[in-house]
PDB file of N, CA and C in Angstrom:
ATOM      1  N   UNK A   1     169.257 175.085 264.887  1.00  0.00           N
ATOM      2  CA  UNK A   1     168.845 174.462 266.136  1.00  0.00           C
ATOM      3  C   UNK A   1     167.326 174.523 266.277  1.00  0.00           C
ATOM      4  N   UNK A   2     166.787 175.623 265.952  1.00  0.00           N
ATOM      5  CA  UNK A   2     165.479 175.652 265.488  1.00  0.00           C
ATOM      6  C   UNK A   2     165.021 174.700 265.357  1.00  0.00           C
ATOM      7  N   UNK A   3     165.035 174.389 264.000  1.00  0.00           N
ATOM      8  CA  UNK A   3     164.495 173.219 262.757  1.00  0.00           C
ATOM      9  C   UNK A   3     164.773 171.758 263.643  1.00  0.00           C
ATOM     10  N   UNK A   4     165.138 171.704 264.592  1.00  0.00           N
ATOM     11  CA  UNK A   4     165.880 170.171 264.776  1.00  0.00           C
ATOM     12  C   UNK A   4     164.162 170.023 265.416  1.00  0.00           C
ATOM     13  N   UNK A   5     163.543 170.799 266.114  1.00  0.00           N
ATOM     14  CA  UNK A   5     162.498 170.438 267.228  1.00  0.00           C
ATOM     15  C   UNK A   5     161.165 170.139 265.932  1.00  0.00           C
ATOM     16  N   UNK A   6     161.203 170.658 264.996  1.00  0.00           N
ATOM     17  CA  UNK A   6     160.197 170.343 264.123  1.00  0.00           C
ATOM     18  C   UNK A   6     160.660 169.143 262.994  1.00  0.00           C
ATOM     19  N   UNK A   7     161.847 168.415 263.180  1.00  0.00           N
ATOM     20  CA  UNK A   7     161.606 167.033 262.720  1.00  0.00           C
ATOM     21  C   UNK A   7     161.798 167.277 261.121  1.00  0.00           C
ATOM     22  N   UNK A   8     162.314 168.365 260.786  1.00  0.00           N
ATOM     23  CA  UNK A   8     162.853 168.839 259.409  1.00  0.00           C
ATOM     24  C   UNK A   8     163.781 167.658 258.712  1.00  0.00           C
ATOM     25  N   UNK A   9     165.076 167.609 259.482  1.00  0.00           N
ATOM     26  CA  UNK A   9     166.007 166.562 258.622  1.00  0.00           C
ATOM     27  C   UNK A   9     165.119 165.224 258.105  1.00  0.00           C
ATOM     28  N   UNK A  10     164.406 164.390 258.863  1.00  0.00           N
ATOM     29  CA  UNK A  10     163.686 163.053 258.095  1.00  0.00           C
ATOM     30  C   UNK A  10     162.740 163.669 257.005  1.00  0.00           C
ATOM     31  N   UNK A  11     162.440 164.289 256.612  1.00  0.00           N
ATOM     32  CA  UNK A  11     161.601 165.060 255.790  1.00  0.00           C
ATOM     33  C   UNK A  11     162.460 165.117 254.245  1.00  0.00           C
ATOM     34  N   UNK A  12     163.732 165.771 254.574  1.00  0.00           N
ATOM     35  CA  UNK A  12     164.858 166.090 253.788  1.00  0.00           C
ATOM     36  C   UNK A  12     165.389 165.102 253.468  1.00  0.00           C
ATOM     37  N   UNK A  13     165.414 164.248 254.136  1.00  0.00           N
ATOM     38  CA  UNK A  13     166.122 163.116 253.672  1.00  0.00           C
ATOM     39  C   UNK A  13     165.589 162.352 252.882  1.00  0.00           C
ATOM     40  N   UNK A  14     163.973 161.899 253.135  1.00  0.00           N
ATOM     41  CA  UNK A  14     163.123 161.706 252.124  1.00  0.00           C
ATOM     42  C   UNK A  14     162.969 161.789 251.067  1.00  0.00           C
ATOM     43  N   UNK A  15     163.402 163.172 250.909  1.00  0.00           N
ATOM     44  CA  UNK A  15     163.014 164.754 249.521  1.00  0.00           C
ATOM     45  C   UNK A  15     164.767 163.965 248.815  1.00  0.00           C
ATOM     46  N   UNK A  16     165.402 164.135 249.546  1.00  0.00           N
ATOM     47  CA  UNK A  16     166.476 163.698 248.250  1.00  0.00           C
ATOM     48  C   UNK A  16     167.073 162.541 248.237  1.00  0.00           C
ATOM     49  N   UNK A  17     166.330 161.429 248.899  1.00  0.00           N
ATOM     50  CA  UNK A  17     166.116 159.732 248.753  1.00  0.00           C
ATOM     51  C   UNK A  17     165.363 159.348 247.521  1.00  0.00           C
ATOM     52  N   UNK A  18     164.510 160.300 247.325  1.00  0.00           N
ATOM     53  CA  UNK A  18     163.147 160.143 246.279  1.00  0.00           C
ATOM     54  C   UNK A  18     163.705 161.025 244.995  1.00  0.00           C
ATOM     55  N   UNK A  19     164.509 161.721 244.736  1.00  0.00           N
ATOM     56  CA  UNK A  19     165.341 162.610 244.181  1.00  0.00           C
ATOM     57  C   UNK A  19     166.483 161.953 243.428  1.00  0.00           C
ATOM     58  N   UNK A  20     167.139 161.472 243.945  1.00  0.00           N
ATOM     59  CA  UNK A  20     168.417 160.562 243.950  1.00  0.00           C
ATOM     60  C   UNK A  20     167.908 159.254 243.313  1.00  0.00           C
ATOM     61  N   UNK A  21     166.997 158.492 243.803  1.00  0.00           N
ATOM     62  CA  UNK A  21     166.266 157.251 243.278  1.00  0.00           C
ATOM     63  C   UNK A  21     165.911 157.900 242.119  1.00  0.00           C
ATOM     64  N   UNK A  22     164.864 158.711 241.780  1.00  0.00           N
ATOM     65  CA  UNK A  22     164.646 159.163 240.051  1.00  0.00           C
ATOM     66  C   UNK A  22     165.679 159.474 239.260  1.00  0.00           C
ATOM     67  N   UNK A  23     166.780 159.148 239.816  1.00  0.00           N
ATOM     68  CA  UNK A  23     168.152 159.463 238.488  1.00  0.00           C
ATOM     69  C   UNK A  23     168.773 157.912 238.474  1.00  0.00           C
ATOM     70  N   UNK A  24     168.624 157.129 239.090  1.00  0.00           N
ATOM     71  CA  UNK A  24     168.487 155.815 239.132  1.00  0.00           C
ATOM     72  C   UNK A  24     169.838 154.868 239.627  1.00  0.00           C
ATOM     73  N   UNK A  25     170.017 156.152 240.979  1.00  0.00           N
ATOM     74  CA  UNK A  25     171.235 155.778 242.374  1.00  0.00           C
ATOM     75  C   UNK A  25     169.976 155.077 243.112  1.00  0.00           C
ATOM     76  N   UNK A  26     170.494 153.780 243.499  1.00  0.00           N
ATOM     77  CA  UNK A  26     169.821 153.508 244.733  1.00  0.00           C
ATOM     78  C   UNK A  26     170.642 153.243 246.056  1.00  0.00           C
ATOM     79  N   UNK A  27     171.781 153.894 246.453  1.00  0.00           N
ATOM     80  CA  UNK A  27     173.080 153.793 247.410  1.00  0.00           C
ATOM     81  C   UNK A  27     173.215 155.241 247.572  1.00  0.00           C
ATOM     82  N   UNK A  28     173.286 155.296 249.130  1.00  0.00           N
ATOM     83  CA  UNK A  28     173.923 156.562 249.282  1.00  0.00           C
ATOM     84  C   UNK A  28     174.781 156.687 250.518  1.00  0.00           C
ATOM     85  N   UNK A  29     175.636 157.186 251.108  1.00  0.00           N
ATOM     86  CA  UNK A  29     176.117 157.269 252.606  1.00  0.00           C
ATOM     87  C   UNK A  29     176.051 158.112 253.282  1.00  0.00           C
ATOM     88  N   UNK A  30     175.136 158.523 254.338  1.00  0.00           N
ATOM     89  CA  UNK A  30     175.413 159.462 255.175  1.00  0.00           C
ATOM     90  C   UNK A  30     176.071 159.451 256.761  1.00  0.00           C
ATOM     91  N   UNK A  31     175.879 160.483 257.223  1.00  0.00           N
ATOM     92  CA  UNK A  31     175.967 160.386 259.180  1.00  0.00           C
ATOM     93  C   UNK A  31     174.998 160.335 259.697  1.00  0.00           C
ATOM     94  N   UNK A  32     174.952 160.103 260.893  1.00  0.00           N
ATOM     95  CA  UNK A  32     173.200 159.862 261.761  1.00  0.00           C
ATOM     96  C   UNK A  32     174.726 159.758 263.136  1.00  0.00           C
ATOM     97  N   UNK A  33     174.134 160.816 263.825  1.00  0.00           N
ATOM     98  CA  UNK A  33     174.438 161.011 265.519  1.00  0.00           C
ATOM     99  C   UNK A  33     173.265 159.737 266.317  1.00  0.00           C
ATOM    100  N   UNK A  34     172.554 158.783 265.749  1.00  0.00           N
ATOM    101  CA  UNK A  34     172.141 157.568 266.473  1.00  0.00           C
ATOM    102  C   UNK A  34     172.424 156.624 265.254  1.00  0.00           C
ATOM    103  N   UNK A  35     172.248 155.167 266.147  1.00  0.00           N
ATOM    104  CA  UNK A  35     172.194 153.284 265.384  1.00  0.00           C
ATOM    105  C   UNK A  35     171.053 153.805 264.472  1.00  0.00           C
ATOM    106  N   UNK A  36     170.742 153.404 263.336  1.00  0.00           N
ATOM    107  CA  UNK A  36     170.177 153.254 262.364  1.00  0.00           C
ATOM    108  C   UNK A  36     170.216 151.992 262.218  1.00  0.00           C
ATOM    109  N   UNK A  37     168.927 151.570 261.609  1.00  0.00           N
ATOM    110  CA  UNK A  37     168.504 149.888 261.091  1.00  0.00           C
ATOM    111  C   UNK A  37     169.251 149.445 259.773  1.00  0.00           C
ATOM    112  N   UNK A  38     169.486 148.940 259.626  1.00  0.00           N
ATOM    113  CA  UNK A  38     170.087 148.455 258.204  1.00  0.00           C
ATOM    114  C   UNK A  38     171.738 149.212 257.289  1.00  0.00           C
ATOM    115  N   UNK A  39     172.332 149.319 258.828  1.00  0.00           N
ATOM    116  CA  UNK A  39     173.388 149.866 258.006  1.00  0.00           C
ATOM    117  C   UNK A  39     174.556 148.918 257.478  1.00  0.00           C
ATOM    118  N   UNK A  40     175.335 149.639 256.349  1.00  0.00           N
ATOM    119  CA  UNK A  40     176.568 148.661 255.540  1.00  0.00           C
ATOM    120  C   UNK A  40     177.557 149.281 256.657  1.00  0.00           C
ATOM    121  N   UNK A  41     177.578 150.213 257.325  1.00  0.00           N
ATOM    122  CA  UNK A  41     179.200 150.128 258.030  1.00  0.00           C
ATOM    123  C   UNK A  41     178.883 151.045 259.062  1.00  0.00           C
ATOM    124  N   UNK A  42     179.897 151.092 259.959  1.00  0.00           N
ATOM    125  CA  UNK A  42     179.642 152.350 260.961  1.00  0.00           C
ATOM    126  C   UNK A  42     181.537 152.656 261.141  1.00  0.00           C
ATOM    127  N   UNK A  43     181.253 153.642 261.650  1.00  0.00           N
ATOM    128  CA  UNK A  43     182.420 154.308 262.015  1.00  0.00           C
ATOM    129  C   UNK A  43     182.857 155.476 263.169  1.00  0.00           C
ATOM    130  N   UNK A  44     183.747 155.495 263.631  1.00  0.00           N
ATOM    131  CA  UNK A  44     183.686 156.507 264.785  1.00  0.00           C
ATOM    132  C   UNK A  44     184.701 157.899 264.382  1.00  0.00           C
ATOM    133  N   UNK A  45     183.864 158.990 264.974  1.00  0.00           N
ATOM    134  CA  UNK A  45     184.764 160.039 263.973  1.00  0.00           C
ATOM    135  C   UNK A  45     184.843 161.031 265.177  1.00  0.00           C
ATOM    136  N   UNK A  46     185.741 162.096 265.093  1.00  0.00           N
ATOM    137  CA  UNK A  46     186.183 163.009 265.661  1.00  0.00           C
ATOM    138  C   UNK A  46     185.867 164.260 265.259  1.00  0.00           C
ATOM    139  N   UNK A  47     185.749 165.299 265.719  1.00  0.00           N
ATOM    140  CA  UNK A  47     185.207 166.766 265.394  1.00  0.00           C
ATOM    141  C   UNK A  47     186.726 167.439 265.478  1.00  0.00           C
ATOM    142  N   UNK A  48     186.792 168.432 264.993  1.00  0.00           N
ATOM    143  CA  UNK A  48     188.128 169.726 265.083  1.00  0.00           C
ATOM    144  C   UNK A  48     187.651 170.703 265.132  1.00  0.00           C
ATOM    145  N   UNK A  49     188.064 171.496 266.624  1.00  0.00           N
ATOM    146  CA  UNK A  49     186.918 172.392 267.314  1.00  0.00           C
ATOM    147  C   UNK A  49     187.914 173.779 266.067  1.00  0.00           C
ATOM    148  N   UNK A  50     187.316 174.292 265.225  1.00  0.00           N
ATOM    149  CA  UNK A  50     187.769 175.549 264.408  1.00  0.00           C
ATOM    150  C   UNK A  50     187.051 176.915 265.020  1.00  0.00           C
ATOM    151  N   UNK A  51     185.985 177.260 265.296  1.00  0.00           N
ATOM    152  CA  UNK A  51     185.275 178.261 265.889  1.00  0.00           C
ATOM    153  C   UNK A  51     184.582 177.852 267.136  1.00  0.00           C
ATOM    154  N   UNK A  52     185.958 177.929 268.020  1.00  0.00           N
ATOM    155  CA  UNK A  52     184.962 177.617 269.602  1.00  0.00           C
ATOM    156  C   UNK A  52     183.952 177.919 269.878  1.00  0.00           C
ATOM    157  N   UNK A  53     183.757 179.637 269.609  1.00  0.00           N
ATOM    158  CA  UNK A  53     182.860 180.119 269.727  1.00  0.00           C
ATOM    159  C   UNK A  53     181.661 180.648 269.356  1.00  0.00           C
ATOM    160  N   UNK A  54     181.492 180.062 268.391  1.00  0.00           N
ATOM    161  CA  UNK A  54     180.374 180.133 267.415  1.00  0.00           C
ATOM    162  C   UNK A  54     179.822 178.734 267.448  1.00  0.00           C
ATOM    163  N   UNK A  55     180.153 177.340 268.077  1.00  0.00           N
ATOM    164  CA  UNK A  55     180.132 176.072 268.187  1.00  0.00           C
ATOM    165  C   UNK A  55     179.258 176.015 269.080  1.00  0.00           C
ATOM    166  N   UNK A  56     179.976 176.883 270.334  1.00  0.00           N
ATOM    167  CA  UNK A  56     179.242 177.581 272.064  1.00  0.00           C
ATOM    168  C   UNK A  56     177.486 177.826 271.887  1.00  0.00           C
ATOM    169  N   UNK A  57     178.005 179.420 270.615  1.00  0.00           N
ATOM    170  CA  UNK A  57     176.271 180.465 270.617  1.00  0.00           C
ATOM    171  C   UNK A  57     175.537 179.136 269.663  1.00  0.00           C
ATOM    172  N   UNK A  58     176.027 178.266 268.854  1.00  0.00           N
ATOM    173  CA  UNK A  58     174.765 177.825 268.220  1.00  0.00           C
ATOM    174  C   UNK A  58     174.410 176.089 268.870  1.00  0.00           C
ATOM    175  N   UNK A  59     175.055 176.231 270.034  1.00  0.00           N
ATOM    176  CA  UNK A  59     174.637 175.121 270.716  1.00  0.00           C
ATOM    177  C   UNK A  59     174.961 173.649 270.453  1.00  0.00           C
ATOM    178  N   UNK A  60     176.264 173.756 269.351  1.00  0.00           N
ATOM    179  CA  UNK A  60     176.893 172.256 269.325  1.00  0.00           C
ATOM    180  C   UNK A  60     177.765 171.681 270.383  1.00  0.00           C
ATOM    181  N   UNK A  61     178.292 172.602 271.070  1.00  0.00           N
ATOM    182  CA  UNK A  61     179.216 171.985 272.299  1.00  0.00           C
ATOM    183  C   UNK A  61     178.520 173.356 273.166  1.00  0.00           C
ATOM    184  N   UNK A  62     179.034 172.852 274.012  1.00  0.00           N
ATOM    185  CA  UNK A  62     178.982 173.379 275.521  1.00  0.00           C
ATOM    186  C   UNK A  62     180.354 173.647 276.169  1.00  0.00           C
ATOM    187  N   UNK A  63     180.173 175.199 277.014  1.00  0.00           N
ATOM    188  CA  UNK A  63     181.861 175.406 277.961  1.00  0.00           C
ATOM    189  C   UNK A  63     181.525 174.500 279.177  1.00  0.00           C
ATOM    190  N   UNK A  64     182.694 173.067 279.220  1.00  0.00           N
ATOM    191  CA  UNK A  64     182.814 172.556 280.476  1.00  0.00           C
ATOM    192  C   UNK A  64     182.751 173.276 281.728  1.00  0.00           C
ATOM    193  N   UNK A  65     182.963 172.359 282.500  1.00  0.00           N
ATOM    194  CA  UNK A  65     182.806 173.131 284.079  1.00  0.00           C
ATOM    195  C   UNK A  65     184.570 173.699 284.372  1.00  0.00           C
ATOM    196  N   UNK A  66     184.462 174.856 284.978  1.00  0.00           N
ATOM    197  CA  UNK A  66     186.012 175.779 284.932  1.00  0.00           C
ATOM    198  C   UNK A  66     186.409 175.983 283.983  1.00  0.00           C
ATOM    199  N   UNK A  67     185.769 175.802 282.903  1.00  0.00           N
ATOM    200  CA  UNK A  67     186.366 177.033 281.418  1.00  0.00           C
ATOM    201  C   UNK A  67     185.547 178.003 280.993  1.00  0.00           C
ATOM    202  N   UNK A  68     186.514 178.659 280.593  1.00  0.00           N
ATOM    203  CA  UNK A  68     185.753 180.151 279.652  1.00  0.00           C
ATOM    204  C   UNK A  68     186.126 179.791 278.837  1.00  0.00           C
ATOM    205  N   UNK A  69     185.200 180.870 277.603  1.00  0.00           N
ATOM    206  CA  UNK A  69     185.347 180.981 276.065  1.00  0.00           C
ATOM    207  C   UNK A  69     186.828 181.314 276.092  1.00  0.00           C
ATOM    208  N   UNK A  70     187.777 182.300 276.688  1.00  0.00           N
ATOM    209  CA  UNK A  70     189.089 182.439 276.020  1.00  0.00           C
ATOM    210  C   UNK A  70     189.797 181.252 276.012  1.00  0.00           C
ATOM    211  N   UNK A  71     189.801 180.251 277.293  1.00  0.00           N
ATOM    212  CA  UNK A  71     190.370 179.398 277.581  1.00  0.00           C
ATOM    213  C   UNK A  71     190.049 178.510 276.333  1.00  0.00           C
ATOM    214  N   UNK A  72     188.973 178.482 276.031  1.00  0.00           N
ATOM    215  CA  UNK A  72     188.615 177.267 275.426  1.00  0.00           C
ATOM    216  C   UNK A  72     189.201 177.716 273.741  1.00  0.00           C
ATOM    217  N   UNK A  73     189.188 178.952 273.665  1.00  0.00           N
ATOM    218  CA  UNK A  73     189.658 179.575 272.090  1.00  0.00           C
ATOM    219  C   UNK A  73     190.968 179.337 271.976  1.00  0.00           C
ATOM    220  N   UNK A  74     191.736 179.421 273.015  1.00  0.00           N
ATOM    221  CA  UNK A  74     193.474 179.361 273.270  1.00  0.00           C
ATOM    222  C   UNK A  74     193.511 177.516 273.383  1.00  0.00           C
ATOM    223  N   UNK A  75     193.143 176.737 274.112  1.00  0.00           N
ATOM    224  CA  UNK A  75     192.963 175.364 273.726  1.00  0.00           C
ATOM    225  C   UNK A  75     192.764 174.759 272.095  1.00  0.00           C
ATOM    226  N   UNK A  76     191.598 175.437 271.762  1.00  0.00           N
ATOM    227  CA  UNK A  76     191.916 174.888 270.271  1.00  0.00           C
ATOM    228  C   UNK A  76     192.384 175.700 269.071  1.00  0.00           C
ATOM    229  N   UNK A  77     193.238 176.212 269.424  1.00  0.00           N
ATOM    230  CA  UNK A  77     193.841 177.041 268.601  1.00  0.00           C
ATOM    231  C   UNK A  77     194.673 176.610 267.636  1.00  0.00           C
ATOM    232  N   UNK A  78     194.539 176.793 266.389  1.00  0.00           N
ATOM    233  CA  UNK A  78     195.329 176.361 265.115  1.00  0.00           C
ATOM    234  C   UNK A  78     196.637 176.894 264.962  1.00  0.00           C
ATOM    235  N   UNK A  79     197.531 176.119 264.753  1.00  0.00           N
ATOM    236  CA  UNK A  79     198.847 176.315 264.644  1.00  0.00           C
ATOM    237  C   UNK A  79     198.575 177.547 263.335  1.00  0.00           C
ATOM    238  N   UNK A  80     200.323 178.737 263.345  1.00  0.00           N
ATOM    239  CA  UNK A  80     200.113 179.281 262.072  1.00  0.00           C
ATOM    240  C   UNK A  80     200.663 178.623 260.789  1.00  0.00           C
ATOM    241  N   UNK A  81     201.429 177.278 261.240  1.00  0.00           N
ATOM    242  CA  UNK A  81     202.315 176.502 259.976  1.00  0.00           C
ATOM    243  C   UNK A  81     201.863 175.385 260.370  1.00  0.00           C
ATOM    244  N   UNK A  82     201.701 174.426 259.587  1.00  0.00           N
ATOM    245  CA  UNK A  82     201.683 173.069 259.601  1.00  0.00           C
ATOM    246  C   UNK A  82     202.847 172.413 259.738  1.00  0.00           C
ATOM    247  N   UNK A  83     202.260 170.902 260.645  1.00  0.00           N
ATOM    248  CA  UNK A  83     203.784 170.046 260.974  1.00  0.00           C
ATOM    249  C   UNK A  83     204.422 169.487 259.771  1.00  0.00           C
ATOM    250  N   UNK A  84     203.666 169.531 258.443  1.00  0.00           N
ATOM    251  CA  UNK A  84     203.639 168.330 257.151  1.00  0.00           C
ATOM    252  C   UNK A  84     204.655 169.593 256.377  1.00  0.00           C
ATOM    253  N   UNK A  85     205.526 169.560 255.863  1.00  0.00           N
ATOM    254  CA  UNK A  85     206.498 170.174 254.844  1.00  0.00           C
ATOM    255  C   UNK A  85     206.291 170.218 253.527  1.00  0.00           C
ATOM    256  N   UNK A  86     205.867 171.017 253.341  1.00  0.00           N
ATOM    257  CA  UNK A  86     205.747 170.723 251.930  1.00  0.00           C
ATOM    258  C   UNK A  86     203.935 170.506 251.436  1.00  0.00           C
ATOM    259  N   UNK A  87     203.231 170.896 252.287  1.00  0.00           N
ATOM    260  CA  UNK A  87     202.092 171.184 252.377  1.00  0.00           C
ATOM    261  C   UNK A  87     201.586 172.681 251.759  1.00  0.00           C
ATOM    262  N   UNK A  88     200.602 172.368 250.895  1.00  0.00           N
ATOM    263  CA  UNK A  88     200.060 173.682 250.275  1.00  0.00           C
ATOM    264  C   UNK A  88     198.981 173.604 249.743  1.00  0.00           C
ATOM    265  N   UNK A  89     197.954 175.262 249.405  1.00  0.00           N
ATOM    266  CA  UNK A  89     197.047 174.920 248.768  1.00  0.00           C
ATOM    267  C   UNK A  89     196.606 174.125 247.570  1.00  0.00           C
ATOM    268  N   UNK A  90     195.973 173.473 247.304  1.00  0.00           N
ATOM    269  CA  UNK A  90     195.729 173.146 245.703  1.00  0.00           C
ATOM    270  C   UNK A  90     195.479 173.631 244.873  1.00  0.00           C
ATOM    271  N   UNK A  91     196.018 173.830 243.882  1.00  0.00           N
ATOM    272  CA  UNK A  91     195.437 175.058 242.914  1.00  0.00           C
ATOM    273  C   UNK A  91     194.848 173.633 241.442  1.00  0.00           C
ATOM    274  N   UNK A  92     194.446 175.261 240.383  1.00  0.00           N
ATOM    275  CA  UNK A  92     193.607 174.270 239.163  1.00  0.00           C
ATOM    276  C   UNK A  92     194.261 172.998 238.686  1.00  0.00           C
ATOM    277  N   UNK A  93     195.793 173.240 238.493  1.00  0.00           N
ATOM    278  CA  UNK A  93     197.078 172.114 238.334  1.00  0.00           C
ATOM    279  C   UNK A  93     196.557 171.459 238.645  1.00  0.00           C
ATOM    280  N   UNK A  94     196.477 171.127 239.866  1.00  0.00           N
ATOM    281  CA  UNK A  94     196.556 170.248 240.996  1.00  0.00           C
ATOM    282  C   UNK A  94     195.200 169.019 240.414  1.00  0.00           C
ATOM    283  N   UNK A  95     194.382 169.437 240.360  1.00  0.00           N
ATOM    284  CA  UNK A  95     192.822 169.225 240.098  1.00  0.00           C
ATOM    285  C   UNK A  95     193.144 167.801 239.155  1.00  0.00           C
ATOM    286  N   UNK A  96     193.026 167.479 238.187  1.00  0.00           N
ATOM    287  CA  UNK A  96     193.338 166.265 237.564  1.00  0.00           C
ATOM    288  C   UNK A  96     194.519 165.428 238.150  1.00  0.00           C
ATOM    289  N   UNK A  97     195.341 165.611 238.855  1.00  0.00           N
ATOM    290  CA  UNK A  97     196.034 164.715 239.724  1.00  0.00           C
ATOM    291  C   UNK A  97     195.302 164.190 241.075  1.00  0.00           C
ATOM    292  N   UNK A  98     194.865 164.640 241.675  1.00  0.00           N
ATOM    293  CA  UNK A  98     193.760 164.905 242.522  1.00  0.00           C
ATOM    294  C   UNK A  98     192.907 164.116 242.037  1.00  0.00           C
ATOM    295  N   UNK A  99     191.517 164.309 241.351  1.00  0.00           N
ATOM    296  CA  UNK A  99     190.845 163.530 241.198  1.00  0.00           C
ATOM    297  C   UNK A  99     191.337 162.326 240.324  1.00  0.00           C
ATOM    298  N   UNK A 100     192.127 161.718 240.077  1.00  0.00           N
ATOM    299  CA  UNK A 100     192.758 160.426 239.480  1.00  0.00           C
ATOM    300  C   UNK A 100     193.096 159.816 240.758  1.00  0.00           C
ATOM    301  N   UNK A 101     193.463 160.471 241.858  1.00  0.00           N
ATOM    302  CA  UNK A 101     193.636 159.763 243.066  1.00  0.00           C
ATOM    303  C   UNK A 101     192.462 159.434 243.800  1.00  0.00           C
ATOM    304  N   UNK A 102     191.786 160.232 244.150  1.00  0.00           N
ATOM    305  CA  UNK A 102     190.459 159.940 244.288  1.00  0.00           C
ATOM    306  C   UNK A 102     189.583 158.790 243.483  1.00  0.00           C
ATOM    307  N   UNK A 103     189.626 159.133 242.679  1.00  0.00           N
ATOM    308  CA  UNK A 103     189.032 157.341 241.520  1.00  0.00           C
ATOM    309  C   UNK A 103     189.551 156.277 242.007  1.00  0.00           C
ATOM    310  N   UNK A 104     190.869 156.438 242.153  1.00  0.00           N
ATOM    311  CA  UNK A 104     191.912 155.169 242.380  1.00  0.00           C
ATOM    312  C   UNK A 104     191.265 154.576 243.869  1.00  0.00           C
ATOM    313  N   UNK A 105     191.365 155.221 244.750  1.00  0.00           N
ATOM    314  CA  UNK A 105     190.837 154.950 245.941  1.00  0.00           C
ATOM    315  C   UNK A 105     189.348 154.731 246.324  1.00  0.00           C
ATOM    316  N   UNK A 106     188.138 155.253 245.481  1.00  0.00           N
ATOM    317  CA  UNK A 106     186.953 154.908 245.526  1.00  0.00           C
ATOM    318  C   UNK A 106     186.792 153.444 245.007  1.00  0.00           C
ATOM    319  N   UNK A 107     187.401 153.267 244.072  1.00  0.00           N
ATOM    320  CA  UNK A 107     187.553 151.620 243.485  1.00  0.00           C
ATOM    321  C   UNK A 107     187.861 150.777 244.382  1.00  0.00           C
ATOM    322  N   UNK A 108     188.435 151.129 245.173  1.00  0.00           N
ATOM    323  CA  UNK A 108     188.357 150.023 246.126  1.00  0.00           C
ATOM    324  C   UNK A 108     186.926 149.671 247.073  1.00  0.00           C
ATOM    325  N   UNK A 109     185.665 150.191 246.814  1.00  0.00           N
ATOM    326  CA  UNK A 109     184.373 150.360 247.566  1.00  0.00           C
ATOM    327  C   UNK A 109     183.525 150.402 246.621  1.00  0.00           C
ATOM    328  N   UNK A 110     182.758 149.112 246.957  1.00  0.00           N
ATOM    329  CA  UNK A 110     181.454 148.322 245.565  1.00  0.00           C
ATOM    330  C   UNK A 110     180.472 149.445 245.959  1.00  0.00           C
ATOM    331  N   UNK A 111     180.442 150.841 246.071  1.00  0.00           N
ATOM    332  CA  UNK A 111     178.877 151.616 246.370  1.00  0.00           C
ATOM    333  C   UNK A 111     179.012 152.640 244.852  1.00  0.00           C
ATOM    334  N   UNK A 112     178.015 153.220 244.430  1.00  0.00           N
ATOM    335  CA  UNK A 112     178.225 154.250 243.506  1.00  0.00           C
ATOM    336  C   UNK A 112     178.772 155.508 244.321  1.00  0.00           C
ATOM    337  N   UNK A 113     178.985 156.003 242.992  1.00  0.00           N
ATOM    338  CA  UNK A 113     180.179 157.101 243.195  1.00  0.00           C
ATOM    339  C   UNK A 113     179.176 158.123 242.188  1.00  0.00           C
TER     340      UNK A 113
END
C-alpha cells in the first residue's frame, strides 16, 4: 500500500514491457482496476474474500457499516468439503493431462502463449 503513492507499478510495467519485447513477445494481458487506451478485451471479475482479515489490515476492503471482523470472517467462510464430487488435489500424474488441456483451450485465442 506503500508503493501505490510513489507510482511504482507504471515503472514495473515498463521494466518488463521492455524485458518481454527483448525476447521478441510483443502481446501481453494484464488487469488495470481503471479503462486503459487501446485495449483487445475487457472483462468483469469477482474477488473470493479467503483472509477477511488480513484484506481489512492491508487495506483492500473495508468492514461495512454494522459489521465486525468476526461477522465478516463467519460470512466468508470456506466450506470444509466441496459441492463438486470427485474433486481433488492435482498431483505430478495429473500434470501432462492438465497441460494438454490447457493448450487445447489457449488455441482457441490468436495472442502468444
Amino acid at each position: 500500500k506503500k508503493l501505490r503513492s510513489k507510482r511504482l507499478a507504471p515503472v514495473l510495467i515498463k521494466e518488463i514491457t521492455r524485458r518481454v519485447n527483448h525476447t521478441g513477445v510483443f502481446q501481453a494481458v494484464y488487469t488495470a482496476g481503471v479503462v486503459l487506451p487501446g485495449h483487445v478485451a475487457s472483462c468483469r471479475y469477482y474477488h473470493r474474500t479467503l483472509e477477511a482479515k488480513k484484506l481489512v489490515e492491508i487495506g483492500f476492503t473495508r468492514l461495512g457499516h454494522r459489521m465486525t471482523m468476526a461477522r465478516m470472517q463467519k460470512l466468508y467462510k470456506l466450506p470444509t468439503e466441496t459441492s463438486l464430487r470427485g474433486l481433488r488435489p492435482m498431483t505430478a500424474e495429473d500434470v501432462p493431462a492438465a497441460h494438454a488441456l490447457l493448450v487445447d483451450y489457449l488455441s482457441k485465442f490468436k495472442l502468444s502463449v
